[in-house]
Protein backbone atom coordinates (compact mmCIF):
# COMPACT_ATOMS: atom_id res chain seq x y z
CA UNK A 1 93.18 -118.50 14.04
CA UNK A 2 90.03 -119.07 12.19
CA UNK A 3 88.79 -122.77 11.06
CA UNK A 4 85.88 -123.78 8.86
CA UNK A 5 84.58 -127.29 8.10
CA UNK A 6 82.89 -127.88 5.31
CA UNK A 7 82.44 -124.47 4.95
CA UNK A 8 81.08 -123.71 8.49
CA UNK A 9 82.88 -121.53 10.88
CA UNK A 10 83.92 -123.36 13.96
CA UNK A 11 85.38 -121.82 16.95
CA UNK A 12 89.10 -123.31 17.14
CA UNK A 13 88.84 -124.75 20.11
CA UNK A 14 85.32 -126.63 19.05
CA UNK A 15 86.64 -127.57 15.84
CA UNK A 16 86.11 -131.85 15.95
CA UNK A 17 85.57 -134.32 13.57
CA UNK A 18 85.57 -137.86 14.16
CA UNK A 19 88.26 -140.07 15.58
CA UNK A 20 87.29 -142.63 13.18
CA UNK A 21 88.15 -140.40 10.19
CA UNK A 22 90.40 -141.98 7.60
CA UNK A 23 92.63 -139.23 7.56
CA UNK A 24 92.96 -139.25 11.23
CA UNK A 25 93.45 -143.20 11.70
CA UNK A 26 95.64 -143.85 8.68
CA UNK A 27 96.78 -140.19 7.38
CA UNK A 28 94.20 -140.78 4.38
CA UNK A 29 93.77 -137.04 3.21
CA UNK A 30 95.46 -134.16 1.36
CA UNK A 31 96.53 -130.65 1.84
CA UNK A 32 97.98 -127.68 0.78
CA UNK A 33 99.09 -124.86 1.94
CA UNK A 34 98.60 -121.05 0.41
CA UNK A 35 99.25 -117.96 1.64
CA UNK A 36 97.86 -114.37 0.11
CA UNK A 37 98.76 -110.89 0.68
CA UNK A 38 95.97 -108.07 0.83
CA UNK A 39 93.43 -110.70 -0.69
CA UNK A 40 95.74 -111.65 -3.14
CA UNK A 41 96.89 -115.10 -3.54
CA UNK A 42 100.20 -116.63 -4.61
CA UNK A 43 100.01 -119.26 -6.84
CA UNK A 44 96.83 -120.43 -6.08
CA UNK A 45 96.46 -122.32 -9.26
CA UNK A 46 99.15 -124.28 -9.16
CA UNK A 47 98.73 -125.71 -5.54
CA UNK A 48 95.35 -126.49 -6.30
CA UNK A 49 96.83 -128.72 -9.43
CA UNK A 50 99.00 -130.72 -6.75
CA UNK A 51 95.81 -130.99 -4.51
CA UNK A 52 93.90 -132.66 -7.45
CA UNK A 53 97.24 -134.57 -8.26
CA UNK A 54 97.75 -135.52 -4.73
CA UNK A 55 94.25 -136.99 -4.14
CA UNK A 56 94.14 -138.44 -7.58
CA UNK A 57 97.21 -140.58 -6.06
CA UNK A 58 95.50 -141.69 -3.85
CA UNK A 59 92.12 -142.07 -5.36
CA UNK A 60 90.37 -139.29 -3.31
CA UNK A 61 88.49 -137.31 -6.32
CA UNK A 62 88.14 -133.66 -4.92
CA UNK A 63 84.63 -133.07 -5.68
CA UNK A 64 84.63 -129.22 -5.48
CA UNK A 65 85.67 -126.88 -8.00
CA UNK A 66 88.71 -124.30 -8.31
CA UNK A 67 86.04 -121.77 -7.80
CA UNK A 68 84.33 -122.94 -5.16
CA UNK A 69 87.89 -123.54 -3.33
CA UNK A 70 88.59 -120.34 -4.51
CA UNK A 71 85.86 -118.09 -3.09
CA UNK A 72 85.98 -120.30 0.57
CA UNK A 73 89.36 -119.11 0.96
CA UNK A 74 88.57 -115.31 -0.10
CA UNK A 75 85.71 -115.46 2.77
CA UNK A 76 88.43 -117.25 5.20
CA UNK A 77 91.22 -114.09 4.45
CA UNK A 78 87.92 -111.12 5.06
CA UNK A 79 87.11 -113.23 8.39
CA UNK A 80 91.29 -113.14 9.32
CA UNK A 81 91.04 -109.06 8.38
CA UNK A 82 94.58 -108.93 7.87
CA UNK A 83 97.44 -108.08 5.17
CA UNK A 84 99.43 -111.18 4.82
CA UNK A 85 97.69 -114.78 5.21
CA UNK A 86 98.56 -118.59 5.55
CA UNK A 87 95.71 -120.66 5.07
CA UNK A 88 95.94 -124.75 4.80
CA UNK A 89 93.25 -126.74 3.18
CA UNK A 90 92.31 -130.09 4.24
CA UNK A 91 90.79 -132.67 2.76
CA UNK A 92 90.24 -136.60 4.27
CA UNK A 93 88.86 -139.34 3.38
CA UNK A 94 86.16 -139.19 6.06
CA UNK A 95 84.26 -141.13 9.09
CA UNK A 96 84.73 -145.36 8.04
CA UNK A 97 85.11 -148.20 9.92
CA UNK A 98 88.26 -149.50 11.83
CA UNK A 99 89.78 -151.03 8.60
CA UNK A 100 92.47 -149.74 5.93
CA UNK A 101 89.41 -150.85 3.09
CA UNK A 102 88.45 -147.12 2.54
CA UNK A 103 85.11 -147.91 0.20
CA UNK A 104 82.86 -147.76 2.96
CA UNK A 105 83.75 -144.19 4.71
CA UNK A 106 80.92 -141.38 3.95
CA UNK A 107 81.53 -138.34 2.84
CA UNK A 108 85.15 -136.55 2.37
CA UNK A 109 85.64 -133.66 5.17
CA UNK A 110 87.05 -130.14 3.96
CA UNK A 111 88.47 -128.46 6.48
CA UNK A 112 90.29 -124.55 6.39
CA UNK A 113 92.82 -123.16 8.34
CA UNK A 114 93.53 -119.29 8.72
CA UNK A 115 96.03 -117.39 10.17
CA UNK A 116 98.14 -114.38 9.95
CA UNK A 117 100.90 -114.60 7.98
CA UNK A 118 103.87 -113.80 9.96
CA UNK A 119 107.11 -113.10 8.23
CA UNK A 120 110.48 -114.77 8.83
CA UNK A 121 113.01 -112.70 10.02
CA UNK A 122 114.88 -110.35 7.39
CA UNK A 123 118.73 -111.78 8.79
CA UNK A 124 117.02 -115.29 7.34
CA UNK A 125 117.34 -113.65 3.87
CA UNK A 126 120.34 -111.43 4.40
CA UNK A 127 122.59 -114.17 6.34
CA UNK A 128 121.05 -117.06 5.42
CA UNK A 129 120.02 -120.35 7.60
CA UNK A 130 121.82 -123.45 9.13
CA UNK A 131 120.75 -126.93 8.08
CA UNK A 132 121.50 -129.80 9.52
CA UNK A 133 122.73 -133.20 7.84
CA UNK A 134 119.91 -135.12 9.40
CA UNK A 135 121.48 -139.06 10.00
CA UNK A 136 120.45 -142.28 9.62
CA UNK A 137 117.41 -141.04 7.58
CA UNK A 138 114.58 -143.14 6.07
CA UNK A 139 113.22 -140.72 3.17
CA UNK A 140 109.82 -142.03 2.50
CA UNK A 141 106.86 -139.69 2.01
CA UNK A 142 107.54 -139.16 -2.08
CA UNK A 143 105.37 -136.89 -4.06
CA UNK A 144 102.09 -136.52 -2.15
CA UNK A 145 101.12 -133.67 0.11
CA UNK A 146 99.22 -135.74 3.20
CA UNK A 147 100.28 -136.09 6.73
CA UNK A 148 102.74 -138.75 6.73
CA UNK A 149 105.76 -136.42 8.37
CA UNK A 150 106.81 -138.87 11.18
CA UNK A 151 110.60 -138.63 9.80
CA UNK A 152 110.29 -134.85 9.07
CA UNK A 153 109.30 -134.13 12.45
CA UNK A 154 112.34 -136.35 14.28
CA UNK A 155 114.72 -134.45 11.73
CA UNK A 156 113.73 -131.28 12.53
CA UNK A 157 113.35 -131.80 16.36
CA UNK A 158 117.37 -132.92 16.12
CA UNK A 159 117.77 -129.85 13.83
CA UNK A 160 116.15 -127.54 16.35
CA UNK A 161 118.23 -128.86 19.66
CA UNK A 162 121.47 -128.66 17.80
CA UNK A 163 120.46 -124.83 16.77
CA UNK A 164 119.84 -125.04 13.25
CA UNK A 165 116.89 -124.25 11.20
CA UNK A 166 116.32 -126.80 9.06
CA UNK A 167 117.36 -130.22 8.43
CA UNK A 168 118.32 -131.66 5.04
CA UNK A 169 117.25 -135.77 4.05
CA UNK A 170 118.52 -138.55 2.17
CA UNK A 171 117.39 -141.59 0.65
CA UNK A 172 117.89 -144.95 1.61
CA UNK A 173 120.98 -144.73 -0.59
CA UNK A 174 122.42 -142.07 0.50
CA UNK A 175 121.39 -139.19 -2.36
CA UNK A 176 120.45 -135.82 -1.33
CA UNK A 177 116.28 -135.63 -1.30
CA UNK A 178 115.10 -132.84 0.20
CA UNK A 179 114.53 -130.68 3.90
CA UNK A 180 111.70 -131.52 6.41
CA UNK A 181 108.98 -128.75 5.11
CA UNK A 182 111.61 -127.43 1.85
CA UNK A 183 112.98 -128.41 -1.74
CA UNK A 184 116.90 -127.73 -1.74
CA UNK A 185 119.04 -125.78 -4.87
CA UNK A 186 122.91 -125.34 -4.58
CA UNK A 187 125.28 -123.37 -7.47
CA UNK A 188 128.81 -124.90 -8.59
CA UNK A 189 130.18 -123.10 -10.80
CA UNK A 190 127.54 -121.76 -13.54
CA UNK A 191 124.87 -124.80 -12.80
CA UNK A 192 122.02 -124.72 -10.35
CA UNK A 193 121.04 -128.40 -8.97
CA UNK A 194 118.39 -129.78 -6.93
CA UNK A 195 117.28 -133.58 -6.54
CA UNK A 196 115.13 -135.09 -9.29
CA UNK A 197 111.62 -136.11 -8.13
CA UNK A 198 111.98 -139.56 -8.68
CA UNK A 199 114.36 -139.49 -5.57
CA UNK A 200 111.29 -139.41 -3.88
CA UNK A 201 110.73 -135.66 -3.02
CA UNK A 202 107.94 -133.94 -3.23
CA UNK A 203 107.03 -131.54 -6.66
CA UNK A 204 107.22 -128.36 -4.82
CA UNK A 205 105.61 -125.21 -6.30
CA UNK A 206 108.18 -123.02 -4.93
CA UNK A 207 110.04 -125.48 -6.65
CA UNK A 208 108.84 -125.39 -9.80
CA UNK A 209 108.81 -121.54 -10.10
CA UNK A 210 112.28 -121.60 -9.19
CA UNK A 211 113.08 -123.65 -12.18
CA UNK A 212 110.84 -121.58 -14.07
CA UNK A 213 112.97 -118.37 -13.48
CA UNK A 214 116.28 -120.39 -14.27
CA UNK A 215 115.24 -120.61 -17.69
CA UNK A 216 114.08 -117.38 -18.28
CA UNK A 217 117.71 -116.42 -17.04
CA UNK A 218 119.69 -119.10 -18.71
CA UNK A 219 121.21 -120.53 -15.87
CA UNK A 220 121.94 -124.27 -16.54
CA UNK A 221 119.85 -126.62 -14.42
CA UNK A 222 120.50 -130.22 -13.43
CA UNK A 223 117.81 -132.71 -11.68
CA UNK A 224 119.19 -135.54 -10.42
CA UNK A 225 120.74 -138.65 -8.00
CA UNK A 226 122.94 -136.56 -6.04
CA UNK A 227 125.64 -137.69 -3.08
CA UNK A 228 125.78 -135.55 -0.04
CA UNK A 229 129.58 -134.80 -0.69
CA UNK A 230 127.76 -132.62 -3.95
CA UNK A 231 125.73 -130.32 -1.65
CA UNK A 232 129.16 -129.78 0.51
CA UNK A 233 131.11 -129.05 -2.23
CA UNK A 234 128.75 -126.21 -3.38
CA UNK A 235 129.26 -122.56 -3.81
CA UNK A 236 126.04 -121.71 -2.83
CA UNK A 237 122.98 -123.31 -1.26
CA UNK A 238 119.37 -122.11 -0.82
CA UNK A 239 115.80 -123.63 -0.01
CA UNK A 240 112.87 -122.97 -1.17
CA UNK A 241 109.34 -123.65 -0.16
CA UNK A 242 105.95 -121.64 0.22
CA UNK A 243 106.18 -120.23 3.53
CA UNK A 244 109.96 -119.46 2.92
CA UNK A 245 109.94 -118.59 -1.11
CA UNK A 246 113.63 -118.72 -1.81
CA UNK A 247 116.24 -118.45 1.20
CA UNK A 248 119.81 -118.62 1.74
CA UNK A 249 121.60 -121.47 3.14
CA UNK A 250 124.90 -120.35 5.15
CA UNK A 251 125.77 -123.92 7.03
CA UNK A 252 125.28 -126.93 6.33
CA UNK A 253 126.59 -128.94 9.03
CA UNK A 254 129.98 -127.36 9.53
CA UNK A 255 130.44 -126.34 6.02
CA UNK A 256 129.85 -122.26 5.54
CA UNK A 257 128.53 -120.71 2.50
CA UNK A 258 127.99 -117.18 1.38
CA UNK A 259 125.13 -116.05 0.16
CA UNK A 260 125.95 -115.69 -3.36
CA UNK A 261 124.51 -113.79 -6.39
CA UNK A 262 122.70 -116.42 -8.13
CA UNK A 263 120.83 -117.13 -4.83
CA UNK A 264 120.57 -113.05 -4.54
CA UNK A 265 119.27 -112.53 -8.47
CA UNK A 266 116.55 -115.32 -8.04
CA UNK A 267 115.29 -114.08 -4.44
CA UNK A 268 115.17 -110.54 -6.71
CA UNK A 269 113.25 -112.07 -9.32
CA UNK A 270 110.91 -113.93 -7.78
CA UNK A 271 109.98 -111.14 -5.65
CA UNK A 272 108.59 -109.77 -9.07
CA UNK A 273 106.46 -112.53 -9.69
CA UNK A 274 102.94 -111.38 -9.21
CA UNK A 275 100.55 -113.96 -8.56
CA UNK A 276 102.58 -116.54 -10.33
CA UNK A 277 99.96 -118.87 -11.45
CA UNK A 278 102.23 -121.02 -13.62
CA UNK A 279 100.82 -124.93 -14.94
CA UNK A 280 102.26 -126.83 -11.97
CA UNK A 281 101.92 -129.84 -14.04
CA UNK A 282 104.13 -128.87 -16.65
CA UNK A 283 106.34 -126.64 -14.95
């Protein structure tokens, strides 16, 4: 692994910044997550939209420009050296004093994180994955990227023990939302589905592209407040986010699913995408 903050190399194991950092005392910061293959980045532009969108949520202006962003994370893959990369970019609100009233912290730390992109295991995309129905849930980190996971991570501890892979979340009423680190699609019939965002999930760009490359194939699409009996009752399932791109869904729970060719033609398809820099915003 390979770290820089604000730009400087840091060994990992010297890599510090202060305990009174916003985004370590209240998980005050953004990130995203990007991964590139022989220097070549997957939708890059589009996670750096959600960045801006993310801070701009919170009122944390990102002061540094696509291209600057850009060019740090080129000279982050040459110091990795390898084919396939995962980097994460940081970004907090910085050192402040011991009070939520974030006006007097100095300046915003940028920190990157590199490592070798290792691929998932080919029966993942062949089989497909077990979820788990992840009960009682409180759904509650909504459309940010920051740190707040404190639910996803007790989900998918439970998920892990009980031998699945990932773990699906509701609402507080009970509607389908999304997985701890994924967005969730499932077919009936000739109609793909996945939870609106105002459910509270987050705008995903795997997401996004997905629904991108329904379009382009005709294949009816419906966002919305979905019950969890829907997702049972489908003929196929998949998730999708940027470490996974799209992947098949063969449990949930007890219920088995094959994995079916809708799920087959858009893994196909998006496997043709290029660098897929769509408008995240309008996608």
């Amino acid at each position: 692994m390979e770290i820089m903050i604000n730009g400087t190399r840091v060994a990992p194991d010297q890599a510090m910044i202060s305990v009174l950092d916003h985004g370590f005392l209240y998980g005050d910061m953004v990130y995203e997550v990007v991964k590139a293959a022989d220097g070549v980045f997957f939708a890059l532009a589009p996670h750096l939209q959600r960045l801006r969108y993310s801070a701009g949520m919170i009122d944390l202006p990102i002061p540094w420009s696509d291209t600057f962003l850009r060019e740090e994370m080129e000279a982050m893959n040459a110091l990795l050296g390898v084919r396939h990369t995962y980097l994460r970019l940081v970004v907090t609100r910085g050192q402040g004093p011991l009070s939520l009233e974030p006006g007097a912290c100095g300046e915003m730390n940028r920190i990157l994180y590199g490592k070798e992109h290792v691929p998932l295991k080919a029966a993942y995309y062949t089989e497909g994955v077990g979820v788990w129905i992840s009960r009682p849930i409180t759904k509650d980190k909504g459309n940010i990227k920051s740190s707040v996971y404190r639910n996803n991570v007790q989900a998918i501890k439970q998920a892990r023990s009980e031998g699945f892979h990932e773990a699906v979340l509701l609402d507080r009423m009970d509607m389908i939302a999304e997985c701890t680190t994924s967005n969730i699609f499932w077919v009936k019939g000739d109609v793909l589905y996945t939870p609106a965002l105002n459910v509270g999930i987050l705008k995903g760009v795997t997401r996004q592209l997905v629904i991108h490359l329904a379009a382009g194939m005709q294949l009816a699409l419906r966002e919305g407040f979905f019950p969890l009996e829907a997702l049972l009752g489908a003929d196929e399932v998949f998730l999708t986010s940027t470490t996974r791109d799209i992947m098949p869904v063969s449990r949930l729970g007890e219920q088995i699913y094959p994995v079916g060719p809708v799920t087959r033609d858009l893994m196909a398809r998006f496997g043709e995408l290029g660098e897929a820099d769509i408008d995240w915003e309008d996608a």
